[in-house]
Protein backbone atom coordinates (compact mmCIF):
# COMPACT_ATOMS: atom_id res chain seq x y z
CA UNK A 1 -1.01 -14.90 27.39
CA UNK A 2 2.08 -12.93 28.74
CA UNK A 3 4.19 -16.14 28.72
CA UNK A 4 3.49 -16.12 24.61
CA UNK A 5 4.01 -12.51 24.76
CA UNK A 6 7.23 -12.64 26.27
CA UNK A 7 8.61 -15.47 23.67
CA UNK A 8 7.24 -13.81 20.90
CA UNK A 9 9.53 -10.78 21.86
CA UNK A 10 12.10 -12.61 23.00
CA UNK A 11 12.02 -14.72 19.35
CA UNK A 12 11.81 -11.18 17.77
CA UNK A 13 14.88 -9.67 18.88
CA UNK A 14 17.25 -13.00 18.64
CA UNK A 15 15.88 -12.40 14.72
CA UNK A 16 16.60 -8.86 14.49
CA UNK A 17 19.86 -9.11 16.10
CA UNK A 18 20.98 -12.14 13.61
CA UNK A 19 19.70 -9.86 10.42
CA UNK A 20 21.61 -7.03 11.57
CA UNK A 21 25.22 -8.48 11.87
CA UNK A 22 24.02 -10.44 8.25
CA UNK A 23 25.12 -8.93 4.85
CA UNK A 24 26.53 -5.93 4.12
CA UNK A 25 25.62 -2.68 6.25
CA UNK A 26 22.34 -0.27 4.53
CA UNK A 27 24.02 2.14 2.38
CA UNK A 28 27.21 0.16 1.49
CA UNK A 29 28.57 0.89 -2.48
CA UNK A 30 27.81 -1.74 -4.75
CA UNK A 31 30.70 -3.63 -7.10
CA UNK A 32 31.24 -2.63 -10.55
CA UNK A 33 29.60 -5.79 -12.69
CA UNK A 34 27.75 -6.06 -15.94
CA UNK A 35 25.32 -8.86 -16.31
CA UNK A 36 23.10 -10.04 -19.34
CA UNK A 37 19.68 -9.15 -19.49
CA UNK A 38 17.11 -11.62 -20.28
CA UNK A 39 17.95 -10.00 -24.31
CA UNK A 40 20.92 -11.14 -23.64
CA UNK A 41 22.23 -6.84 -23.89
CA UNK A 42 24.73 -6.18 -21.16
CA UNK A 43 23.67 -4.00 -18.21
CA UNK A 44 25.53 -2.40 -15.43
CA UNK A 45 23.87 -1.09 -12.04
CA UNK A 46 25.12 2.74 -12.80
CA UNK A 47 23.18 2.22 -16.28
CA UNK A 48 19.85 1.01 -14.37
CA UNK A 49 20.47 3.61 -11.83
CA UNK A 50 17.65 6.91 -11.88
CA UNK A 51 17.39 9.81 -10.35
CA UNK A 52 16.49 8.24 -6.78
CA UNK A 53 18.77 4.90 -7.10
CA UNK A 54 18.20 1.35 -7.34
CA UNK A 55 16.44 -0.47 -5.82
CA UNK A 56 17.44 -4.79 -5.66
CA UNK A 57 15.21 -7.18 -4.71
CA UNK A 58 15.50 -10.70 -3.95
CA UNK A 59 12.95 -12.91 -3.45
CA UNK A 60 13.56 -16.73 -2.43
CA UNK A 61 10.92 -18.86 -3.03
CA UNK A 62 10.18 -21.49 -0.54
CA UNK A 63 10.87 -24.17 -2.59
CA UNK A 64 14.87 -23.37 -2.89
């Protein structure tokens, strides 16, 4: 029981380490862009952006 213990923390932090040096740092600026919505009318991120920010979410399926 400690042996699984001990990988399962040991598997843990090699994962936390590897998402931590990947991407871009919490809290860096995002790029200018515009992109089509699914209207086809052109949005930016400063036009989507409220009072508290935006929030972007990607999800990958697990068929990609």
């Amino acid at each position: 029981m400690i042996s699984l213990a001990c990988s399962t923390l040991a598997l843990f932090l090699a994962a936390s380490e590897y998402v931590d040096s990947w991407g871009p740092p919490v809290g860096t600026a995002i790029p200018e862009a515009t992109f089509n919505d699914q209207a086809g009318q052109p949005r930016t991120f400063a036009g989507l952006m409220g009072a508290r920010g935006l929030l972007i979410f990607f999800n990958r399926s697990a068929d990609w």
